[in-house]
PDB file of N, CA and C in Angstrom:
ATOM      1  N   UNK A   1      28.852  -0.704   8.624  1.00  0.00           N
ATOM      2  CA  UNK A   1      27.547  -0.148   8.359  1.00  0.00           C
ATOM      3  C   UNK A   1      26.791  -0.039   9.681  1.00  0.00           C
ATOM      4  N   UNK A   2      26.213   1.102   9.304  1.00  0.00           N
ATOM      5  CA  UNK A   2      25.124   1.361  11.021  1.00  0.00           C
ATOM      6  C   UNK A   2      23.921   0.801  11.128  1.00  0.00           C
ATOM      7  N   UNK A   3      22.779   0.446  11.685  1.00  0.00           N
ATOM      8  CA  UNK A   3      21.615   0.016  11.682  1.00  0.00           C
ATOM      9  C   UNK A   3      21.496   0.558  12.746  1.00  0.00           C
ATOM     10  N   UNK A   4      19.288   1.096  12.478  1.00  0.00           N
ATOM     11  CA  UNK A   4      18.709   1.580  13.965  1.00  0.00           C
ATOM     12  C   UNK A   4      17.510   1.082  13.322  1.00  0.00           C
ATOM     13  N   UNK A   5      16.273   1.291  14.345  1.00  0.00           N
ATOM     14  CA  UNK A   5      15.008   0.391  14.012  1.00  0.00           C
ATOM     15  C   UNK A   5      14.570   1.458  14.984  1.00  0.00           C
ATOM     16  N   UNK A   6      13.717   2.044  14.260  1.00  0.00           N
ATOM     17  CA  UNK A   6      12.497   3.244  14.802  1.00  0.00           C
ATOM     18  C   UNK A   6      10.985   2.912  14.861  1.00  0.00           C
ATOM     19  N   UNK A   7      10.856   2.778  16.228  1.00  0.00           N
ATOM     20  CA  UNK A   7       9.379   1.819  16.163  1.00  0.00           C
ATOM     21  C   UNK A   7       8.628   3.118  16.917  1.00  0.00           C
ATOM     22  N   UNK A   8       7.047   3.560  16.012  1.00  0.00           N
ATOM     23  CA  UNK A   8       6.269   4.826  16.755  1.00  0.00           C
ATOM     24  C   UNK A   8       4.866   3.929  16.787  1.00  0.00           C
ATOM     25  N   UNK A   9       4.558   4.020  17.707  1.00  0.00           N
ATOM     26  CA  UNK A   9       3.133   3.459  18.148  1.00  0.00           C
ATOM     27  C   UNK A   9       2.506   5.113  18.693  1.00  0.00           C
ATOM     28  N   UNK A  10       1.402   4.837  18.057  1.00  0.00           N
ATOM     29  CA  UNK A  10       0.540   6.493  17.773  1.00  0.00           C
ATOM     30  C   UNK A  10      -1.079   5.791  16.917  1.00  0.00           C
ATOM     31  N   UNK A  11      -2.086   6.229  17.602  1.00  0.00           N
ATOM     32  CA  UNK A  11      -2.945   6.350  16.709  1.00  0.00           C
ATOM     33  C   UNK A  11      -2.969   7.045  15.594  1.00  0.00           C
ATOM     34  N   UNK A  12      -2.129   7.814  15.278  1.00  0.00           N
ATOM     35  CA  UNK A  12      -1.955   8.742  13.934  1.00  0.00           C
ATOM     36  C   UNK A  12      -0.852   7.248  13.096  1.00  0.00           C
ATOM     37  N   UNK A  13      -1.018   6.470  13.547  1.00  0.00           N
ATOM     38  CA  UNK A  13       0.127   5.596  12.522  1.00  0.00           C
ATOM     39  C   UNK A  13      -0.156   5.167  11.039  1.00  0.00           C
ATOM     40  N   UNK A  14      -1.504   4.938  10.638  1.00  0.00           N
ATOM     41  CA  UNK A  14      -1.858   4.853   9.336  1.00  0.00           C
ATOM     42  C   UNK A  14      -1.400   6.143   8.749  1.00  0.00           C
ATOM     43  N   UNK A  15      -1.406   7.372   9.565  1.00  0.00           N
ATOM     44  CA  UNK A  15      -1.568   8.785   8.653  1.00  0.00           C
ATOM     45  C   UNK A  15       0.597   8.602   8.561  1.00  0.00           C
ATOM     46  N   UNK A  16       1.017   8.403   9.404  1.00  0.00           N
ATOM     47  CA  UNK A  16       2.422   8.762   9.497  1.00  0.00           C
ATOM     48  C   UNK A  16       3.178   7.218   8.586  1.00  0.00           C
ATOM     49  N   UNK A  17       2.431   6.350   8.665  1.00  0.00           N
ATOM     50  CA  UNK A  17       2.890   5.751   7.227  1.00  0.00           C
ATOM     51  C   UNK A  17       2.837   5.899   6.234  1.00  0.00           C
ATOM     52  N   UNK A  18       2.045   6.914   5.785  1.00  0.00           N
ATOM     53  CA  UNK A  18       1.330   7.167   4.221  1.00  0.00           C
ATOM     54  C   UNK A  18       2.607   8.472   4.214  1.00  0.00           C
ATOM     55  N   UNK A  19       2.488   8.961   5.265  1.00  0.00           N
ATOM     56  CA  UNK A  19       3.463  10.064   5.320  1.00  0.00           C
ATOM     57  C   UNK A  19       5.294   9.878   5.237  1.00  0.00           C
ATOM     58  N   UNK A  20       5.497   8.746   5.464  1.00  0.00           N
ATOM     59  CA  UNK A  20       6.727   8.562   5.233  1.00  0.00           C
ATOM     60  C   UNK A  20       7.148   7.527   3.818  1.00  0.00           C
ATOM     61  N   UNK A  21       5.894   6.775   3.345  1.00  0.00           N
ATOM     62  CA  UNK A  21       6.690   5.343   2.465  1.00  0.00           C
ATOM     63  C   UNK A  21       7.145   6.407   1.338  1.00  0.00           C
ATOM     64  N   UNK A  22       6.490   7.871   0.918  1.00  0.00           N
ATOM     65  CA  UNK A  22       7.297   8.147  -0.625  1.00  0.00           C
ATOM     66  C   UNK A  22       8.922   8.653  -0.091  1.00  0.00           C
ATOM     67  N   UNK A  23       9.020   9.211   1.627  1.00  0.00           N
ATOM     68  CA  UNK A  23      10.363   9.557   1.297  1.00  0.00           C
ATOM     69  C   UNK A  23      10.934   8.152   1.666  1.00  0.00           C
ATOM     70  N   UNK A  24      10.484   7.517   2.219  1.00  0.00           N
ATOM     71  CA  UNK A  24      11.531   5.933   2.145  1.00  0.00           C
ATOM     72  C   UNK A  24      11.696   5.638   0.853  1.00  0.00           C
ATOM     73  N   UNK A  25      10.863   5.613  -0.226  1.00  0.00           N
ATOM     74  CA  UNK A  25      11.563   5.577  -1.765  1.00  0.00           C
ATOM     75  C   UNK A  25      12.589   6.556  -2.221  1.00  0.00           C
ATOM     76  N   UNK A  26      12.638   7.850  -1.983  1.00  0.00           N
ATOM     77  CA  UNK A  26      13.789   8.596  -2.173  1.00  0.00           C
ATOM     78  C   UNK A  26      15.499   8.320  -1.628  1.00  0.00           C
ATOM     79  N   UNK A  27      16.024   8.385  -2.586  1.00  0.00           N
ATOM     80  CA  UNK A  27      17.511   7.923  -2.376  1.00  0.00           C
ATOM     81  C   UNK A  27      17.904   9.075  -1.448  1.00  0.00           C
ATOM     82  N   UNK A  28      18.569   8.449  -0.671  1.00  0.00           N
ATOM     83  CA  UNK A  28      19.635   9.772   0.389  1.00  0.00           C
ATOM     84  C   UNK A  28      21.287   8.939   0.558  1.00  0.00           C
ATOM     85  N   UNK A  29      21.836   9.832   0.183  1.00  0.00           N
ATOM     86  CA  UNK A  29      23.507   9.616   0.118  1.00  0.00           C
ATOM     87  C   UNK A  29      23.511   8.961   1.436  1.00  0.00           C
ATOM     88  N   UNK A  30      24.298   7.993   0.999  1.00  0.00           N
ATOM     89  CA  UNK A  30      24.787   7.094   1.952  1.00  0.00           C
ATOM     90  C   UNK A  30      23.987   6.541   3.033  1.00  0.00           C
ATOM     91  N   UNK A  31      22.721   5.801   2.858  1.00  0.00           N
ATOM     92  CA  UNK A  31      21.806   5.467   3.615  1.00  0.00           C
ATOM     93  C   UNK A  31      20.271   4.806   3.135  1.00  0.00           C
ATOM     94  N   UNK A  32      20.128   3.848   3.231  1.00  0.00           N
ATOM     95  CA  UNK A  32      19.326   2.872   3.304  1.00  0.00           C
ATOM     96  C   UNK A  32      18.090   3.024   4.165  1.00  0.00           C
ATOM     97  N   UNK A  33      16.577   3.432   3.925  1.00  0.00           N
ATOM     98  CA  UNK A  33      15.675   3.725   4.926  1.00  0.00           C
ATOM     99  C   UNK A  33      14.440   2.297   4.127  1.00  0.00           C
ATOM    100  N   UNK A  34      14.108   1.930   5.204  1.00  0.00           N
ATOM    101  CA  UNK A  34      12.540   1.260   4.573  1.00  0.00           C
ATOM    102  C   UNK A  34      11.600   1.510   5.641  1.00  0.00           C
ATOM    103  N   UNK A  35      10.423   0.980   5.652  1.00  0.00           N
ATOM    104  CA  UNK A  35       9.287   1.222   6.327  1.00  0.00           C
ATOM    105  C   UNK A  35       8.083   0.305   5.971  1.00  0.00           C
ATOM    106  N   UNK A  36       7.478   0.015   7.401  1.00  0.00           N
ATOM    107  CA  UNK A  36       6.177  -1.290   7.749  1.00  0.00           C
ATOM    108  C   UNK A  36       5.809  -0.508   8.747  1.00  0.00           C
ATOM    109  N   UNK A  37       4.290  -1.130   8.262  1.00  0.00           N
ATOM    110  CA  UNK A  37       2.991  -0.621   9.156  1.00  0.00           C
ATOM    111  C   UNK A  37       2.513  -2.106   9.788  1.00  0.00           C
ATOM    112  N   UNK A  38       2.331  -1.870  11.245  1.00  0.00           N
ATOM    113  CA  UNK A  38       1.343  -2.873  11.585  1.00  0.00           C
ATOM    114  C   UNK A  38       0.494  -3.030  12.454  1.00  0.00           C
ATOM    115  N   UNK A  39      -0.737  -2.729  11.917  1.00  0.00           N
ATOM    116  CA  UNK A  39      -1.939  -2.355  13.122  1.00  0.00           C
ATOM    117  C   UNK A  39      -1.411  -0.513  13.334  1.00  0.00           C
ATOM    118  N   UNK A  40      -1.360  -0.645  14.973  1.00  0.00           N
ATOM    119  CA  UNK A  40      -0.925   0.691  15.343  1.00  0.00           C
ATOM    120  C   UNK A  40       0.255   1.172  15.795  1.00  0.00           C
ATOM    121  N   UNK A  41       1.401   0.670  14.503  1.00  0.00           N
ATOM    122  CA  UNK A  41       2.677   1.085  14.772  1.00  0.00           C
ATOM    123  C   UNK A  41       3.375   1.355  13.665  1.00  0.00           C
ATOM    124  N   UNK A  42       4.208   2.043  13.332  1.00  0.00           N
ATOM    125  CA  UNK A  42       5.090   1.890  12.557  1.00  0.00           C
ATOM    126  C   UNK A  42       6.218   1.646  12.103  1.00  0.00           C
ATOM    127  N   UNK A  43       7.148   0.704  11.684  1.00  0.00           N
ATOM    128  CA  UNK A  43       8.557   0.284  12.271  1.00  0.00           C
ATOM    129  C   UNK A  43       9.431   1.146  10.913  1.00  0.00           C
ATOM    130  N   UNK A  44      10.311   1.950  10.978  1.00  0.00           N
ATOM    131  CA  UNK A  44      11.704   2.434  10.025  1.00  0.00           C
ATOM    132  C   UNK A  44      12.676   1.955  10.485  1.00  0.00           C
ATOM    133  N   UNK A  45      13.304   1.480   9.081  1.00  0.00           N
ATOM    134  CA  UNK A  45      15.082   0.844   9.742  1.00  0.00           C
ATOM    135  C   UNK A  45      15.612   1.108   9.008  1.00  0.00           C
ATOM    136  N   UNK A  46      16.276   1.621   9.761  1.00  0.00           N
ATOM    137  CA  UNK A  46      17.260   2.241   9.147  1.00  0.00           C
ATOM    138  C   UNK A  46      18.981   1.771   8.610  1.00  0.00           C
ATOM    139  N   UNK A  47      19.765   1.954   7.577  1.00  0.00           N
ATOM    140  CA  UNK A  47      21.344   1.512   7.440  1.00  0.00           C
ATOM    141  C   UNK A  47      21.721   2.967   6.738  1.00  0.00           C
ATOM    142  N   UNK A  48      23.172   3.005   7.530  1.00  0.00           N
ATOM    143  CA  UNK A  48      24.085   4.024   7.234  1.00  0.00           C
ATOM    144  C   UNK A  48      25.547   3.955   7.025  1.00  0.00           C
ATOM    145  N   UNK A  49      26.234   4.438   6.117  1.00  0.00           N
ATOM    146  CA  UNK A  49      27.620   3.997   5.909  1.00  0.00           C
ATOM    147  C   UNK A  49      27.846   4.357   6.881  1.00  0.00           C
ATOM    148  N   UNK A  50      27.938   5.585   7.586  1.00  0.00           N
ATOM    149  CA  UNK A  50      28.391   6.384   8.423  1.00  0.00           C
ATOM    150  C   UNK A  50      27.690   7.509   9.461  1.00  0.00           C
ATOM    151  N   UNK A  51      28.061   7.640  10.674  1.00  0.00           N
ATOM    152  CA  UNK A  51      27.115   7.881  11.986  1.00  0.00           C
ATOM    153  C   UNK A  51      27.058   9.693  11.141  1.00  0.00           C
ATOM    154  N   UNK A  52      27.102  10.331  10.742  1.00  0.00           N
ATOM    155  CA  UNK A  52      27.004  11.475   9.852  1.00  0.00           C
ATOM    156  C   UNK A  52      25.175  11.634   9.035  1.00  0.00           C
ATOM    157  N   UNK A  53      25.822  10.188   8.054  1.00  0.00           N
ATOM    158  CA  UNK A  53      24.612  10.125   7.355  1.00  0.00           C
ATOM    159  C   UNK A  53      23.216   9.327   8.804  1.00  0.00           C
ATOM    160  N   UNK A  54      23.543   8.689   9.422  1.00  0.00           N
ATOM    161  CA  UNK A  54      22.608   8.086  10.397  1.00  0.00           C
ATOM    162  C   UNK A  54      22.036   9.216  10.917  1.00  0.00           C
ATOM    163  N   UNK A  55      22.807  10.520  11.773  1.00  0.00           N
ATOM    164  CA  UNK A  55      22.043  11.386  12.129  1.00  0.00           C
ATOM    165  C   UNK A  55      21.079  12.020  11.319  1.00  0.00           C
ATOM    166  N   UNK A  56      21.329  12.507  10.081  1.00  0.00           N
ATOM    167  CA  UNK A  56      20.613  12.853   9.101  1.00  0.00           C
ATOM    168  C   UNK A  56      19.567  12.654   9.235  1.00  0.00           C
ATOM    169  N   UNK A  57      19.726  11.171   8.335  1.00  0.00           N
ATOM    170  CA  UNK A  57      18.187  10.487   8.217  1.00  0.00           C
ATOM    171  C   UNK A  57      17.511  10.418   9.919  1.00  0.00           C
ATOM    172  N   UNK A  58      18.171   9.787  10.680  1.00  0.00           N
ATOM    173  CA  UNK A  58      17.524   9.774  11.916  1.00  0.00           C
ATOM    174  C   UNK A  58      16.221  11.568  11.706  1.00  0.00           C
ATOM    175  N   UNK A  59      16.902  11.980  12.247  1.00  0.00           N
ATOM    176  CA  UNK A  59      16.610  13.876  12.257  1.00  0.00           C
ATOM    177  C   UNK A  59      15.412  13.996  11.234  1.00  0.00           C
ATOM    178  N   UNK A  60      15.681  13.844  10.477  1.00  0.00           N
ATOM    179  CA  UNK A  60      15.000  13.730   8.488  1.00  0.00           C
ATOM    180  C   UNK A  60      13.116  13.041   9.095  1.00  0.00           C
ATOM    181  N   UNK A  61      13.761  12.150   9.661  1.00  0.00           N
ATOM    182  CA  UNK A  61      12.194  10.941   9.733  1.00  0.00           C
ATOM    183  C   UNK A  61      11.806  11.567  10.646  1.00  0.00           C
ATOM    184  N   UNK A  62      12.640  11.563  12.233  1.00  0.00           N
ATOM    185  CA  UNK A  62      11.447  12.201  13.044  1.00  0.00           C
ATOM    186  C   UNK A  62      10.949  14.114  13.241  1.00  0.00           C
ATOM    187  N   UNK A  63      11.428  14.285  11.929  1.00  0.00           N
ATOM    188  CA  UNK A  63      10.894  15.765  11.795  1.00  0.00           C
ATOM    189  C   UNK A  63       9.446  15.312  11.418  1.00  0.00           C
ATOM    190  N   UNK A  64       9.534  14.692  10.215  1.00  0.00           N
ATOM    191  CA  UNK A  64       8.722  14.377   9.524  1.00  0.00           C
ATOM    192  C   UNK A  64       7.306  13.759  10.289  1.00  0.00           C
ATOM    193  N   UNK A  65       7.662  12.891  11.485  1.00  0.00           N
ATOM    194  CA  UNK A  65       6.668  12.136  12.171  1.00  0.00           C
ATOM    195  C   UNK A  65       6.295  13.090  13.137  1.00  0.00           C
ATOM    196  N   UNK A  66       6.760  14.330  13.669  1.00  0.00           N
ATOM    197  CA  UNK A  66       6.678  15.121  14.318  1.00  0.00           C
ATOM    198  C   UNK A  66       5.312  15.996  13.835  1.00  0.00           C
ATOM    199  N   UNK A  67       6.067  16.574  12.561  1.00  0.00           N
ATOM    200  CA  UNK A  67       4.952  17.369  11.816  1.00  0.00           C
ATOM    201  C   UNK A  67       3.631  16.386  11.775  1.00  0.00           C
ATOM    202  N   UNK A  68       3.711  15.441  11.152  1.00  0.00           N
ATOM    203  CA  UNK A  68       2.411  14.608  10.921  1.00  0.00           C
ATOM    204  C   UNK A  68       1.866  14.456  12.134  1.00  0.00           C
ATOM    205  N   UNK A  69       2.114  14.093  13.246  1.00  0.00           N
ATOM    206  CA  UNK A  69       1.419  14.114  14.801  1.00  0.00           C
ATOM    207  C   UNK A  69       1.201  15.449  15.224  1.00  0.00           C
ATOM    208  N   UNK A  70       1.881  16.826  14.577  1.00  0.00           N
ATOM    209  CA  UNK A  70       1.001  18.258  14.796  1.00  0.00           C
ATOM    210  C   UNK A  70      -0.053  18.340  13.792  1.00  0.00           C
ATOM    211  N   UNK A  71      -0.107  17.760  12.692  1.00  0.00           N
ATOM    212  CA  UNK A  71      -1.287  18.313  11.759  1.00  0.00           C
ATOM    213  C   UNK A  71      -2.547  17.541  12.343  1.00  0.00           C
ATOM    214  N   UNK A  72      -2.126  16.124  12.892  1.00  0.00           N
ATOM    215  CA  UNK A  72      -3.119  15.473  12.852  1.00  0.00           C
ATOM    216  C   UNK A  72      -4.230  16.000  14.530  1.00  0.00           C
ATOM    217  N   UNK A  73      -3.370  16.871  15.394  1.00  0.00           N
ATOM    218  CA  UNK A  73      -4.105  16.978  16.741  1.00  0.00           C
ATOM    219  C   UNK A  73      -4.798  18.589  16.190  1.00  0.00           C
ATOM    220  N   UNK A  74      -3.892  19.454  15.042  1.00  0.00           N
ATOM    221  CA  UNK A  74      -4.673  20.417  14.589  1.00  0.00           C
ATOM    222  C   UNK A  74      -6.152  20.238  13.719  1.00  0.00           C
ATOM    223  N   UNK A  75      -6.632  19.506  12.704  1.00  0.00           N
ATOM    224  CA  UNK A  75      -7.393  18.651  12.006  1.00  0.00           C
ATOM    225  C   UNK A  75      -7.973  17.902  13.039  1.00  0.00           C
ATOM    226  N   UNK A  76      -7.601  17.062  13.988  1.00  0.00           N
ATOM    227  CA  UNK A  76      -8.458  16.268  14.723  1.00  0.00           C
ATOM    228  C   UNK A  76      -8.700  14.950  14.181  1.00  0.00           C
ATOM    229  N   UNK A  77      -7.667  14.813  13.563  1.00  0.00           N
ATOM    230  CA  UNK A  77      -8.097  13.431  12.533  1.00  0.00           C
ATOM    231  C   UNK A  77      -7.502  12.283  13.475  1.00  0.00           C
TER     232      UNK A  77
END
């Protein structure tokens, strides 16, 4: 099994936790995601049967944290 630990420190981190815990509840084939907030960071860790599914999800989350750090400098929030 694979493990990675994705740590984003961002003042947008309250917004990019709210933004990721429903897909950390969604099942994805072959892969294990959770997620913690603390203060101004956010930690994902990740488990994968296989470096296939790891890229995935890897790819999957930081699209996701990507977009949320463009909406938030468009908005100004």
């Amino acid at each position: 099994m694979l493990s990675a630990v994705l740590r984003v420190d961002s003042p947008q981190s309250g917004m990019i936790l709210e933004t990721l815990r429903p897909e950390a509840g969604r099942e994805l084939p072959r892969t294990k995601v959770s997620v913690a907030g603390d203060g101004g960071s956010v930690t994902v860790s990740f488990e994968a049967s296989d470096s296939t599914a790891m890229r995935a999800a890897l790819n999957s989350y930081l699209g996701c944290i990507k977009i949320t750090e463009d909406i938030s400098k468009i908005t100004g929030e």
